[in-house]
Protein backbone atom coordinates (compact mmCIF):
# COMPACT_ATOMS: atom_id res chain seq x y z
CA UNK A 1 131.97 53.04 439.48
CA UNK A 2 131.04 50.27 436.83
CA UNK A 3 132.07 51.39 433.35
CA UNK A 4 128.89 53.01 431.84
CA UNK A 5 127.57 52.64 428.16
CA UNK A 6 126.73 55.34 425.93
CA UNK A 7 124.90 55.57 422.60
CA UNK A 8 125.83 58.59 420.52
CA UNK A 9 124.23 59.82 417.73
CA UNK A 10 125.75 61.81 414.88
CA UNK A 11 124.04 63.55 412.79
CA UNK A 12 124.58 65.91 409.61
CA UNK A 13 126.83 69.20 410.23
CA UNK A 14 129.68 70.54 409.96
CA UNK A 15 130.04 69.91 414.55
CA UNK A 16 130.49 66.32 413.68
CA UNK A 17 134.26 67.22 413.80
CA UNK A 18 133.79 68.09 417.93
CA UNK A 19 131.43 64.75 417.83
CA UNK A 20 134.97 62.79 417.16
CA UNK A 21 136.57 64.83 419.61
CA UNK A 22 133.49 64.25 421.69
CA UNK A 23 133.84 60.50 421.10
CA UNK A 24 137.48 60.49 421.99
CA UNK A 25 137.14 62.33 425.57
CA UNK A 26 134.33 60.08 426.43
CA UNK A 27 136.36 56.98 425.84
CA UNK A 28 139.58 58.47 427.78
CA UNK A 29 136.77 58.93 430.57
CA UNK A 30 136.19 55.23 430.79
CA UNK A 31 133.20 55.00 429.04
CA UNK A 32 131.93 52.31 426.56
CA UNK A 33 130.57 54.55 423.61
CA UNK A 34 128.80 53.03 420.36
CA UNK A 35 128.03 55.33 417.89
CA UNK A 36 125.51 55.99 415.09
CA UNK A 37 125.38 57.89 411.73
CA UNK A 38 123.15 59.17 409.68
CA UNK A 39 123.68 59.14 406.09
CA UNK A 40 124.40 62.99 406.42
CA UNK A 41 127.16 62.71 408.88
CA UNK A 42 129.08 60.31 407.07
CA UNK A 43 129.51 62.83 404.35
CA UNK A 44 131.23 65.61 406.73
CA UNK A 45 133.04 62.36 408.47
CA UNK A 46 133.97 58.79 407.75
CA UNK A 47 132.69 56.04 409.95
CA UNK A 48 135.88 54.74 409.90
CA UNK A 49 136.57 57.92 412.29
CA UNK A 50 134.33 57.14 415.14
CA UNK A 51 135.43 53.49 414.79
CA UNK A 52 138.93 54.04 415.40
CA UNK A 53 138.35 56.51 418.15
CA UNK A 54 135.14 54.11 419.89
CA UNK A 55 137.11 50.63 418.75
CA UNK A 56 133.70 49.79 418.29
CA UNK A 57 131.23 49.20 414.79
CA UNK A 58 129.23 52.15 413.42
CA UNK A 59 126.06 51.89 412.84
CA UNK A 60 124.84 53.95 409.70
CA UNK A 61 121.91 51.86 408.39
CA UNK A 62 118.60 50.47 409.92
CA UNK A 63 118.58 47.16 407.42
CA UNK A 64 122.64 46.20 408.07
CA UNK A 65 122.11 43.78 410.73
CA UNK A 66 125.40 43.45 412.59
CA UNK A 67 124.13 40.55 414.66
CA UNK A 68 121.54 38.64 412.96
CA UNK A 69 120.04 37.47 416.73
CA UNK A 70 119.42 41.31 417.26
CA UNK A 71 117.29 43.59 415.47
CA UNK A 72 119.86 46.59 415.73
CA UNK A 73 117.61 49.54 416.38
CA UNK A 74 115.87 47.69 419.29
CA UNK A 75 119.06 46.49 420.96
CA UNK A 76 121.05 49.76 420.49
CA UNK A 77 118.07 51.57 421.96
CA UNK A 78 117.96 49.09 425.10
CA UNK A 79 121.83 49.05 425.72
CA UNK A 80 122.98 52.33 426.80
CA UNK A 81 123.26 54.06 429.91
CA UNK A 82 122.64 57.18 428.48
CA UNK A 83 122.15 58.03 424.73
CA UNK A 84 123.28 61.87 423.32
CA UNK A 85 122.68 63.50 420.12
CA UNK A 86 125.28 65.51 419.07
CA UNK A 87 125.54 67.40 417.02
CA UNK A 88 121.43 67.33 416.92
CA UNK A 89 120.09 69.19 413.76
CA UNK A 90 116.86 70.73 413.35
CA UNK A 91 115.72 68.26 410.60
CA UNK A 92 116.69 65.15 413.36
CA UNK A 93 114.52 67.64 416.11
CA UNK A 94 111.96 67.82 414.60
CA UNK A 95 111.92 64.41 413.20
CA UNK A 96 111.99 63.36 416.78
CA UNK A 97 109.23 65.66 417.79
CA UNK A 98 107.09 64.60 415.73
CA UNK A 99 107.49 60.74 416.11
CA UNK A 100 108.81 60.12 412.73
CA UNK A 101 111.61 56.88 412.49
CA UNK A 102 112.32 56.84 408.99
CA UNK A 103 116.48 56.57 409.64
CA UNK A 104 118.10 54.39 412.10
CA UNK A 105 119.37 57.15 414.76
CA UNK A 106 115.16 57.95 414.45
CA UNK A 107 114.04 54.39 414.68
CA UNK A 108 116.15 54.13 417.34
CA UNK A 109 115.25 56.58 419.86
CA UNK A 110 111.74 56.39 419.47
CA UNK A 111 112.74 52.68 420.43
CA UNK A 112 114.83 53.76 423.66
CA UNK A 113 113.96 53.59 427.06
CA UNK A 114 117.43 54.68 428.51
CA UNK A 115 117.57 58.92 429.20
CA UNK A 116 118.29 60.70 425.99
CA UNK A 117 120.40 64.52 425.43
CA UNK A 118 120.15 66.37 422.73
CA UNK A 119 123.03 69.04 421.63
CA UNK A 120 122.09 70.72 419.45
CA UNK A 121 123.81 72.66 416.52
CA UNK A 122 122.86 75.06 413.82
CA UNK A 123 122.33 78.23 412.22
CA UNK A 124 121.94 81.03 414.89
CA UNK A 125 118.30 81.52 412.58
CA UNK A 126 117.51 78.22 412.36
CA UNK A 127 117.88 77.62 416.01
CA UNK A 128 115.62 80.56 416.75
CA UNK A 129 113.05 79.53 414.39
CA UNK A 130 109.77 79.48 415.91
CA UNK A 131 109.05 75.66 414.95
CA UNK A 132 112.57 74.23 415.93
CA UNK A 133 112.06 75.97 419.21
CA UNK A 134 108.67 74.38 419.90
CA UNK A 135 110.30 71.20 418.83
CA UNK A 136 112.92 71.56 421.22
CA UNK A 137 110.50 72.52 424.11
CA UNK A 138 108.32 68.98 422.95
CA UNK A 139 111.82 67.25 423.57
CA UNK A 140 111.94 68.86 426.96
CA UNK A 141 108.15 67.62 427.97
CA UNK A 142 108.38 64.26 427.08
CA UNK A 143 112.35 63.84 429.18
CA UNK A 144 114.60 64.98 426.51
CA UNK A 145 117.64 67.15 428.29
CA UNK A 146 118.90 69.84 426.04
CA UNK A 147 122.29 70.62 425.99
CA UNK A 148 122.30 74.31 425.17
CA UNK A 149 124.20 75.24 422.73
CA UNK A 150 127.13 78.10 422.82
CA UNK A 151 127.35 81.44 421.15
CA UNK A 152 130.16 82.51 418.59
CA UNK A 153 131.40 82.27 415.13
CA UNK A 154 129.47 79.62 413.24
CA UNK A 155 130.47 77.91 410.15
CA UNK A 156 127.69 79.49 408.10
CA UNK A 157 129.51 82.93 408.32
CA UNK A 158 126.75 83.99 411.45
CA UNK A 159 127.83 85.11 415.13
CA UNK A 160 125.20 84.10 417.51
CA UNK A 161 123.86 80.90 419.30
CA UNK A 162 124.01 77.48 417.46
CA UNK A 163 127.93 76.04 418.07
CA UNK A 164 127.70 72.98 419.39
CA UNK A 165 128.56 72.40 423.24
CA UNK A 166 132.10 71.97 423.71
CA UNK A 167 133.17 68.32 423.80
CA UNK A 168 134.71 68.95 427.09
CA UNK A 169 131.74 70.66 428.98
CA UNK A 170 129.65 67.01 427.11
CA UNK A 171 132.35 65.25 428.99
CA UNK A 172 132.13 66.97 432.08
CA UNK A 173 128.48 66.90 432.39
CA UNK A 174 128.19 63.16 431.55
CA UNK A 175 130.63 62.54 434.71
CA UNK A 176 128.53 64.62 436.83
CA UNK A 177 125.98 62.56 435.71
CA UNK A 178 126.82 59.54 436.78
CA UNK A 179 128.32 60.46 439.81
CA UNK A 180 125.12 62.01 441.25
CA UNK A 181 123.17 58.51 439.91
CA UNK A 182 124.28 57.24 443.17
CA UNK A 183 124.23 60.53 445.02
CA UNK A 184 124.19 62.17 448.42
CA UNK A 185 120.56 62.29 448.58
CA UNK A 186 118.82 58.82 446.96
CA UNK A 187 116.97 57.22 448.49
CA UNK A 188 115.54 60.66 449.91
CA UNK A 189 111.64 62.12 448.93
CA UNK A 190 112.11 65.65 448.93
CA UNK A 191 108.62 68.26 448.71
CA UNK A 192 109.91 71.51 447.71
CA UNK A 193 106.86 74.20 447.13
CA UNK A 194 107.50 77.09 444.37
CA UNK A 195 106.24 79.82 442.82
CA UNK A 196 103.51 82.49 443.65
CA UNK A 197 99.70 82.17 444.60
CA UNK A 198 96.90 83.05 443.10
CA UNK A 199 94.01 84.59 445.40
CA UNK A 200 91.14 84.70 443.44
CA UNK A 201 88.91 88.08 443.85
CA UNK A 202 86.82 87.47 440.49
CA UNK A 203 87.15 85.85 437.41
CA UNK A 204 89.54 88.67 436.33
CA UNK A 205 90.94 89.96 439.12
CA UNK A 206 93.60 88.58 441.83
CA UNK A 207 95.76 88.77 444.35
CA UNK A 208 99.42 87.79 444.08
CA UNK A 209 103.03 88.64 444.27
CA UNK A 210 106.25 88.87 442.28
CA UNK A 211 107.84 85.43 443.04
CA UNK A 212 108.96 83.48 439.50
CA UNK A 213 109.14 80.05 441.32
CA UNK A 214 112.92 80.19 439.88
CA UNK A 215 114.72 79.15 442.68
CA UNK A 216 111.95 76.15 443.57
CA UNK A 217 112.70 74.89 440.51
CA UNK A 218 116.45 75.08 440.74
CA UNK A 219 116.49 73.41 444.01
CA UNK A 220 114.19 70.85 442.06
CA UNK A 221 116.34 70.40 439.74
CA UNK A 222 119.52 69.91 442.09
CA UNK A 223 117.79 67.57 443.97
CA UNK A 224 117.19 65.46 441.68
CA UNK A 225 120.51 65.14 440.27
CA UNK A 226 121.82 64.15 443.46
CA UNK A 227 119.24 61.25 443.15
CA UNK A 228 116.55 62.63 445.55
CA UNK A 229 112.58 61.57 444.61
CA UNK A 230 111.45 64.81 444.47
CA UNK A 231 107.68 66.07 444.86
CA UNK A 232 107.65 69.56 443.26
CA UNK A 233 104.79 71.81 444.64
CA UNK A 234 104.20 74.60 441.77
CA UNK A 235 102.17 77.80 442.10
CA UNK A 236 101.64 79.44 438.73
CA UNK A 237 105.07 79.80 436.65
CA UNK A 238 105.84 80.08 432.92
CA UNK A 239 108.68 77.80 433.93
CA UNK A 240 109.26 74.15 432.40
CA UNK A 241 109.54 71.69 435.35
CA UNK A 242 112.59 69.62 435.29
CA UNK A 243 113.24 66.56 434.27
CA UNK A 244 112.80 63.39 436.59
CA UNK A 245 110.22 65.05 439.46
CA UNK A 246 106.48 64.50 440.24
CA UNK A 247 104.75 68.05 439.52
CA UNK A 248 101.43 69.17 441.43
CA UNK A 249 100.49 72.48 440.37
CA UNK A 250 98.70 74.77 442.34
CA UNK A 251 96.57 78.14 442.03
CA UNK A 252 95.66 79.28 445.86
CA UNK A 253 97.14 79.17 449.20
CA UNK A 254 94.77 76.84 450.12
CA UNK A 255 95.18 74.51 447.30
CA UNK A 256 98.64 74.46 448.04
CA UNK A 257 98.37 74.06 451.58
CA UNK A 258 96.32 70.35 450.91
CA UNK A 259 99.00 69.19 448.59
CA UNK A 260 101.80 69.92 450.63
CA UNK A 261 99.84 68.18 453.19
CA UNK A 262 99.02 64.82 451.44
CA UNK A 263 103.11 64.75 450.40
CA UNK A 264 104.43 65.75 453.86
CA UNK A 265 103.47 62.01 456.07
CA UNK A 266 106.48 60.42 453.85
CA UNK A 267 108.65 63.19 452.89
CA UNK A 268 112.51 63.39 454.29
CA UNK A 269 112.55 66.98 453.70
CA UNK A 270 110.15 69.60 452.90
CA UNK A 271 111.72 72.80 451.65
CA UNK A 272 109.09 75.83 451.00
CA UNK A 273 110.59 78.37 448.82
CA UNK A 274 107.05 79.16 447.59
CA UNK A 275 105.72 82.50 447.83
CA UNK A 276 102.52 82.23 449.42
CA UNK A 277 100.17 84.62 450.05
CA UNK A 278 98.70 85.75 453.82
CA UNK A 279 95.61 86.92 452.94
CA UNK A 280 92.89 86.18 450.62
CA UNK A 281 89.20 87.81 449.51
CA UNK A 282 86.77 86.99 452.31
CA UNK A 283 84.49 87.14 449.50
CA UNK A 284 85.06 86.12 445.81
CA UNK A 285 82.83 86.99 442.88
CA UNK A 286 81.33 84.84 440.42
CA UNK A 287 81.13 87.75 438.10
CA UNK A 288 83.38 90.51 437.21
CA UNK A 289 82.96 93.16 439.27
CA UNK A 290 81.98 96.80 437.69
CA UNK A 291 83.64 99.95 439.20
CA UNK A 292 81.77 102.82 440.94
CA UNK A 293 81.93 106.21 441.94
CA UNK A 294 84.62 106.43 445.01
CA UNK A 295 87.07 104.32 446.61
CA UNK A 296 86.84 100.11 447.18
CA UNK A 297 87.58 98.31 449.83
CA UNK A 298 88.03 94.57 449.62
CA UNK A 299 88.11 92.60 452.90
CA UNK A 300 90.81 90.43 453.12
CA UNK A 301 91.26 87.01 455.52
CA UNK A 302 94.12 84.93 457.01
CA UNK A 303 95.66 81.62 455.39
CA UNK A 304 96.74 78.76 456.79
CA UNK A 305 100.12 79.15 457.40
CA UNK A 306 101.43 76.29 456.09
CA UNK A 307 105.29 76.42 457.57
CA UNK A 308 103.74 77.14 460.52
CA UNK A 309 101.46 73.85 460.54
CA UNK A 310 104.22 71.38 458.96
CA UNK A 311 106.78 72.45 462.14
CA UNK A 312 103.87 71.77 464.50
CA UNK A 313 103.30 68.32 462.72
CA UNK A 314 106.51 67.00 461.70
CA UNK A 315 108.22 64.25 462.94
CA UNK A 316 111.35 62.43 461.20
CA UNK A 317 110.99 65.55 458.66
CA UNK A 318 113.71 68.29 458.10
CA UNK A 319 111.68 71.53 457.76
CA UNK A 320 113.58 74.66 455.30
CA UNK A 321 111.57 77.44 455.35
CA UNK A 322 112.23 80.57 453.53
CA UNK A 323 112.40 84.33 454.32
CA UNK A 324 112.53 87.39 451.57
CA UNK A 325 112.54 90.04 453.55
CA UNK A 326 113.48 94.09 452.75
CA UNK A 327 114.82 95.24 456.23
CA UNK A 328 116.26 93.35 459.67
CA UNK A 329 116.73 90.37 457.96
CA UNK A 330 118.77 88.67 460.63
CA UNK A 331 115.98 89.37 462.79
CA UNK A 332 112.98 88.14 461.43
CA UNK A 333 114.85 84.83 459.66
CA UNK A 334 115.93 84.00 463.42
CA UNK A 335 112.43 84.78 464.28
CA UNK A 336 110.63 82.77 461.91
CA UNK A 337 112.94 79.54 462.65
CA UNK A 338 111.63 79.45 466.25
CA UNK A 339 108.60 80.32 465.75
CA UNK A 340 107.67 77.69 462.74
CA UNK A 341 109.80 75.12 464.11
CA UNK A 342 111.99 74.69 461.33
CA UNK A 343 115.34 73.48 461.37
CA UNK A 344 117.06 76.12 458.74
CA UNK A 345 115.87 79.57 457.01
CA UNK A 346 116.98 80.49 453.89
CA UNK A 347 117.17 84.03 454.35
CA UNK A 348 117.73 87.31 451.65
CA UNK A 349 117.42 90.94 451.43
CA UNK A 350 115.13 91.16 447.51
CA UNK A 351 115.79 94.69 447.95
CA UNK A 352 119.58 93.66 446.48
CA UNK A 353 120.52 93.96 443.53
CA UNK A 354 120.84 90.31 442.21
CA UNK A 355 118.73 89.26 444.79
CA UNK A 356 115.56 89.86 444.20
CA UNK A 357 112.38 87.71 442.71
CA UNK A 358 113.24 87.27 438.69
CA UNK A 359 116.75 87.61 438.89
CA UNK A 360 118.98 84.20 437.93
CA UNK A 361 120.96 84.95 441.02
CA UNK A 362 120.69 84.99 444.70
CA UNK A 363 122.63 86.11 447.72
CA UNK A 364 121.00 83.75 450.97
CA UNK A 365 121.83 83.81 454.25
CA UNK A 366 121.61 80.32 456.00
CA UNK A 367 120.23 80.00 459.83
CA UNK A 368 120.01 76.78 461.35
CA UNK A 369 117.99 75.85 464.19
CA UNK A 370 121.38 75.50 466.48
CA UNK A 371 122.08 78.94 465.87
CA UNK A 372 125.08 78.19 462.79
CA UNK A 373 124.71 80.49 460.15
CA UNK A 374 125.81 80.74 456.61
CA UNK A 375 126.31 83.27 454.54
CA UNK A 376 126.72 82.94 450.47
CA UNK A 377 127.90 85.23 448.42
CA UNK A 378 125.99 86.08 444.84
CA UNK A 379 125.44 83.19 443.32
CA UNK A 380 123.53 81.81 440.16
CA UNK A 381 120.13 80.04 441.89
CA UNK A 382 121.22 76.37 440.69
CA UNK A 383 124.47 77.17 442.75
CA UNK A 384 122.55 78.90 445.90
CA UNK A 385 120.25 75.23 445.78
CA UNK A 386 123.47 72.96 445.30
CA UNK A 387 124.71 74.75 448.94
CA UNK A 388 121.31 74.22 450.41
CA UNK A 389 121.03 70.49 450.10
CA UNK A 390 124.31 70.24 451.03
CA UNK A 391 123.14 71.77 454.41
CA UNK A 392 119.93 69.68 454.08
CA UNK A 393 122.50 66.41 453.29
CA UNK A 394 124.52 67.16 456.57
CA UNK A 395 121.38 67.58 458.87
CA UNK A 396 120.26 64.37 457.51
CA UNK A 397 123.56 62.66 458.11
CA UNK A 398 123.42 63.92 461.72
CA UNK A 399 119.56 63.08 462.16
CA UNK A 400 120.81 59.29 460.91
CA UNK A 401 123.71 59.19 463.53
């Protein structure tokens, strides 16, 4: 791979020790690192530091033009592969949130076009503070990666979150990085559906179910590291969507059966982890409805079943469906694979503990159409999607030969 440049900013706390360490891993990686100051950093360490460790110049101020054919803020921003903050405090956060360039790292990214992280490191209070948290979730919507950071001793005295990543895990999730930019799955346009649905029976009332859309976005996520175009199909989550993926969001079964749909004509792979409901109201209610004396009954009518319709329409496509079931799992995943025409089930008992909807870990069962199966043990959901695509990544491979 073709040595990679990164741009890392250091700003003002006492973690700008690890960001030397930080710098020196990166450079034993094989990367090309520049780094930049603010005036607060250079007071914990020198610039000379990052110099000796980047044999590269520091850059500390906006007006000390190193090249006087580049304005430095512009170039710096342009010439990276990847830029990281770290450590990121919540005065450069929020400056960042709210647009505001009034020091070179600031002027600088709000110049950049290259993908920017942000580590950040503080007070365990600070870092929970209401208004850095909403700056950090403004960093998320607009592309911003967060690197989270880890709990422990800080220097403040505190225990609780706000150390700053370790330089190795930086290290180790920059290589990742770059090895998935190239990875098992570009060129790919994967549709993956999430989330519940929303049946509408008035405009309080609905129908829905438990689902979280958690592991839809985790296989979102995953896919898109290993370089898929993804097409995520959301039903209604509190979740963020990740970075790097086209987002259609959804309410009803039917909604979500037309955007599905529209995506599926060019899609490699369609993977439907979504939720969605069988029934809807036969009738909904423009206004609330009032109770009465005695029991209700509220008719209820079939939806399109939209695994069902992709397998009888696909062509090129590879078609994951999946099953949570609570009894004969086996069964009914083998069941549903023949009978939607898919060629794997995801399959899992949410009657396990650590396997049901909500829960940050799954234990899957994997059926493929040629009768292979796969079982996983409990696993965290980004792991359980990483295993999936790599199933999904085979049956392309063999589709290609």
């Amino acid at each position: 791979m073709e040595q990679k440049n990164i741009l890392l900013c250091v700003t003002g706390g006492i973690a700008v020790y690890k960001a030397a360490a930080l710098t020196s891993k990166l450079v034993q990686a094989g990367y090309n690192v520049k780094v930049m100051m603010s005036p607060s950093a250079t007071k914990f360490v020198t610039p000379l530091t990052f110099q000796a460790l980047s044999r590269n110049d520091v850059y500390t101020d906006t007006f000390d033009e190193k090249d006087s054919s580049k304005i430095a803020h512009i170039d710096l921003g342009d010439w990276p592969d990847l830029i990281i903050v770290a450590p990121a405090t919540a005065n450069t956060i929020g400056k960042l949130a709210n647009g505001l360039g009034d020091e070179m790292i600031q002027a600088t990214l709000l110049a950049a076009t290259k993908p920017i992280w942000i580590a950040p490191a503080m007070n365990v209070n600070m870092y929970h503070h209401p208004i850095v948290q909403k700056n950090m979730n403004t960093l998320k919507e607009i592309g911003c990666k967060l690197i989270e950071p880890n709990e422990g001793y800080l220097a403040c005295g505190y225990v609780g979150k706000g150390r700053l990543a370790e330089p190795e895990d930086i290290t180790q999730a920059v290589n990742d990085y770059f090895q998935n930019e190239f990875g098992i799955l570009k060129g790919k346009k994967i549709v993956i559906s999430a989330g519940p649905t929303l049946e509408t029976i008035d405009p309080v009332r609905y129908l829905s179910n438990r689902s979280t859309g958690k592991m839809g976005y985790s296989l979102a996520e995953v896919a898109v590291s290993l370089g898929a175009e993804v097409v995520l199909v959301s039903g209604p989550t509190n979740l963020t969507p990740p970075e790097g993926c086209k987002v259609i969001k959804t309410e009803s079964a039917a909604q979500m059966y037309d955007a599905i749909l529209t995506e599926f004509g060019n899609a490699d792979v369609v993977i439907k982890t979504a939720a969605v409901a069988d029934y809807t109201p036969a009738v909904t209610y423009d206004q609330k409805m009032k109770k009465s004396e005695g029991d209700l009954s509220i008719p209820l009518k079939r939806t399109k079943d939209i695994l069902l319709s992709l397998g009888q329409q696909k062509t090129h496509q590879i078609l994951v469906g999946f099953a949570a079931e609570t009894e004969q799992v086996e069964d009914y995943a083998k069941g549903k694979l023949l009978k939607k025409n898919a060629d794997m089930i995801v399959a899992n008992d949410v009657t396990k503990a650590g396997a049901g909807f909500g829960t940050e870990t799954n234990i899957v069962t994997i059926y493929h159409r040629n009768g292979e199966v796969k079982p996983l043990p409990i696993m965290t959901k980004k792991e359980v999607a990483k295993e999936i695509l790599l199933e999904v990544h085979r049956l392309l491979n063999e589709e290609a030969r």
